[in-house]
C-alpha atoms as a PDB file:
ATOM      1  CA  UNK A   1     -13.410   0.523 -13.529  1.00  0.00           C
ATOM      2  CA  UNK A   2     -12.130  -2.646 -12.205  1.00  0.00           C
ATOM      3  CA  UNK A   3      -8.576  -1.697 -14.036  1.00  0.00           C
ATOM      4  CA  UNK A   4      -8.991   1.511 -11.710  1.00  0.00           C
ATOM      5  CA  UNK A   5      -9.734  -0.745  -8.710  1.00  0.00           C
ATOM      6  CA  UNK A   6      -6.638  -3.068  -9.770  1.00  0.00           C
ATOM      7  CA  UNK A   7      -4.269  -0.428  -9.627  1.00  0.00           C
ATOM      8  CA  UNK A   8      -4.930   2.306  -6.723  1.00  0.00           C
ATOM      9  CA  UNK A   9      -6.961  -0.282  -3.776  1.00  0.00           C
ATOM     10  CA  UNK A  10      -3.481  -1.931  -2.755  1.00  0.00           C
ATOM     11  CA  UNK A  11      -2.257   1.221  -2.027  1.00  0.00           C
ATOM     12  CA  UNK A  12      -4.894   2.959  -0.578  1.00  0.00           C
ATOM     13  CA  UNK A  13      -5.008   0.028   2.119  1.00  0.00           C
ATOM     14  CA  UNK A  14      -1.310   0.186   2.739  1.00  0.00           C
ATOM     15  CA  UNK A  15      -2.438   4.184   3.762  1.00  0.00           C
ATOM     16  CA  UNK A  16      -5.550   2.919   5.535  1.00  0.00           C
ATOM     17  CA  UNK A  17      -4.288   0.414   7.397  1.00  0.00           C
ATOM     18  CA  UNK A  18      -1.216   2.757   8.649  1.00  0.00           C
ATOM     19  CA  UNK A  19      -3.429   5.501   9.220  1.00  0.00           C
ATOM     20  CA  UNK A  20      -5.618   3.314  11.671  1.00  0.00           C
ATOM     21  CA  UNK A  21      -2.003   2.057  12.732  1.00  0.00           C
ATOM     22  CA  UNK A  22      -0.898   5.317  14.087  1.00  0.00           C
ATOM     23  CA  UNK A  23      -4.108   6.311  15.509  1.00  0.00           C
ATOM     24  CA  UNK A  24      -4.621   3.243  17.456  1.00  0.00           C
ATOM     25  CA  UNK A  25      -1.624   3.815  19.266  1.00  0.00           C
ATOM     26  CA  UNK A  26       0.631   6.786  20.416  1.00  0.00           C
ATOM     27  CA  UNK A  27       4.014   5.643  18.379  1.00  0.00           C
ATOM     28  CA  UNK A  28       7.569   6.312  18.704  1.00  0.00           C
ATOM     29  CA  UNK A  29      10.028   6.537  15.950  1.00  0.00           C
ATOM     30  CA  UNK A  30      10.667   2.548  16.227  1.00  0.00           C
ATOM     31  CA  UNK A  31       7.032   1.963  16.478  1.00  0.00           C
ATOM     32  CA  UNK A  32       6.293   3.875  13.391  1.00  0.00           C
ATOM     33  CA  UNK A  33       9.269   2.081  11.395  1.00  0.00           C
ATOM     34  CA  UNK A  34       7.136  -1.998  12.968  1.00  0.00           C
ATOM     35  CA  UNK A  35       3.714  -0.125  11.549  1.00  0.00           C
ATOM     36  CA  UNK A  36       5.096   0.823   7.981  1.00  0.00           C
ATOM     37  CA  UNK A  37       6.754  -2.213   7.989  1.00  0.00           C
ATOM     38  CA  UNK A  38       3.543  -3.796   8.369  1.00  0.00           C
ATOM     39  CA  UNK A  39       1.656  -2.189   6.254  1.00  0.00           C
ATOM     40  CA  UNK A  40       4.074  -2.786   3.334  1.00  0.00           C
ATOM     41  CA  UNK A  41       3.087  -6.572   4.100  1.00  0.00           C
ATOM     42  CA  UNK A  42      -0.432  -6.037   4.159  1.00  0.00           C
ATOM     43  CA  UNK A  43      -0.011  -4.409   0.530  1.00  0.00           C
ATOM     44  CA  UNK A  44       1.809  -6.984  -1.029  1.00  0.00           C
ATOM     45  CA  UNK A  45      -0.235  -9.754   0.550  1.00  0.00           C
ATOM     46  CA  UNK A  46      -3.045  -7.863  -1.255  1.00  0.00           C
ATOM     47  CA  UNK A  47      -1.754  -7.567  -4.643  1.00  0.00           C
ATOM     48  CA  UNK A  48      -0.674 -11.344  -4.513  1.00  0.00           C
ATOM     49  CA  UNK A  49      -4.503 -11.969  -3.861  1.00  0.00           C
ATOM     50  CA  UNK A  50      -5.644  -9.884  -5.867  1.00  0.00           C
ATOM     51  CA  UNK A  51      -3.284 -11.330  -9.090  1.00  0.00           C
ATOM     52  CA  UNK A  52      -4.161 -15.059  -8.734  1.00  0.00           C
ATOM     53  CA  UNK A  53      -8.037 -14.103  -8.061  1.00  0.00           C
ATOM     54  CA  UNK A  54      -7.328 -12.044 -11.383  1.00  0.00           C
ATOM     55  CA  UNK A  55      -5.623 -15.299 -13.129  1.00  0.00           C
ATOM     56  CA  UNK A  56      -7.987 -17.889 -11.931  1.00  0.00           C
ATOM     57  CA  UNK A  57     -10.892 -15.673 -12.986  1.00  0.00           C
ATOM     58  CA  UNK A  58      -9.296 -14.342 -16.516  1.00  0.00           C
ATOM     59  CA  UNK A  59     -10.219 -10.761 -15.810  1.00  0.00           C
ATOM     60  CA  UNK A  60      -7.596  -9.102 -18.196  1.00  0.00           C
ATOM     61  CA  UNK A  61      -8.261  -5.509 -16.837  1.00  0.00           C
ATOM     62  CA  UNK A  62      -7.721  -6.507 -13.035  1.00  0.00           C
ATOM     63  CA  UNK A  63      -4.218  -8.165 -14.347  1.00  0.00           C
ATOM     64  CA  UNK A  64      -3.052  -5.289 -15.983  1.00  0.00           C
ATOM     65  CA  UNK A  65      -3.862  -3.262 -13.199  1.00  0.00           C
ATOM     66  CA  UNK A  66      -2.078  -5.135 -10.751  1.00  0.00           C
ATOM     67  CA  UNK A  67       1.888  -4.166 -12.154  1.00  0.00           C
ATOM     68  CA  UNK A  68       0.779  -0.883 -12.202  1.00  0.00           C
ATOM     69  CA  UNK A  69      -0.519  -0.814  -8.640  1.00  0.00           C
ATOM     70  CA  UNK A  70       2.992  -1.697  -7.960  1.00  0.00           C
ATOM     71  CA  UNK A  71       4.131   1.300  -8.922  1.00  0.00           C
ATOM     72  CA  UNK A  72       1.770   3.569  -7.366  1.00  0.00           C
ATOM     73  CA  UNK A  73       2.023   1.686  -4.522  1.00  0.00           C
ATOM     74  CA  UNK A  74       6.161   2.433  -4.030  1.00  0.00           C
ATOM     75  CA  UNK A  75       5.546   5.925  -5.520  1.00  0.00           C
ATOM     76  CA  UNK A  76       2.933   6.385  -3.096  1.00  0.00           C
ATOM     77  CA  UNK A  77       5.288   4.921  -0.214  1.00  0.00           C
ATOM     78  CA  UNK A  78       8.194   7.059  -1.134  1.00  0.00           C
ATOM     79  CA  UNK A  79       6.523  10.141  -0.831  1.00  0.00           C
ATOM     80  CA  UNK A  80       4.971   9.255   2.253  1.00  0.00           C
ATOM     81  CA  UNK A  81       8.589   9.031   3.569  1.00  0.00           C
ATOM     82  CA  UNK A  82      10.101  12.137   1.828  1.00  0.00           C
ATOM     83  CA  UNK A  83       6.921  13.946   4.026  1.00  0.00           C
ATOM     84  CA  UNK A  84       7.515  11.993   7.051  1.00  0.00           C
ATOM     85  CA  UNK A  85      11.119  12.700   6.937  1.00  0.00           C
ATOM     86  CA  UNK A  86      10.155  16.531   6.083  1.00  0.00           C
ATOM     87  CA  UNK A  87       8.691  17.014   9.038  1.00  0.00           C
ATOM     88  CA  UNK A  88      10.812  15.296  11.288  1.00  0.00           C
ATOM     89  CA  UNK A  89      13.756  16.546  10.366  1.00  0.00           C
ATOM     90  CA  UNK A  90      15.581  20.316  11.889  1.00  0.00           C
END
């Protein structure tokens, strides 16, 4: 469970916190660039926490869950894009 929690909660708060992001305000194309911008930071700042609360506590599963967070993070990010720019485009 916690290896579960390692690897999909960085990237369900990079969706979360864009999500609330977007709804908050009424965004233009620039504004949505600032948000995802700043939601990428949000995710990273939260697998860094996450890896040395995982280190200074030895819990092996949270560590190994962390790389792989990475991963579904960017995949996750990508394919946000690819829809984003799906819609968008003519």
């Amino acid at each position: 469970m916690i290896f579960m929690f390692g690897i999909f909660s960085p990237s369900l708060l990079f969706f979360v916190s864009l999500w609330i992001q977007i709804t908050v305000s009424s965004p233009t194309s620039w504004d949505i660039l600032f948000y995802f911008l700043i939601s990428i930071c949000i995710c990273v700042v939260f697998t860094l926490s996450l890896a040395i609360y995982g280190a200074l506590t030895k819990n092996k599963p949270l560590l190994q869950g962390i790389p792989l967070s990475l991963v579904a993070s960017y995949l996750l990010i990508f394919m946000y894009a690819d829809i984003c720019l799906l819609y968008t485009s003519d």
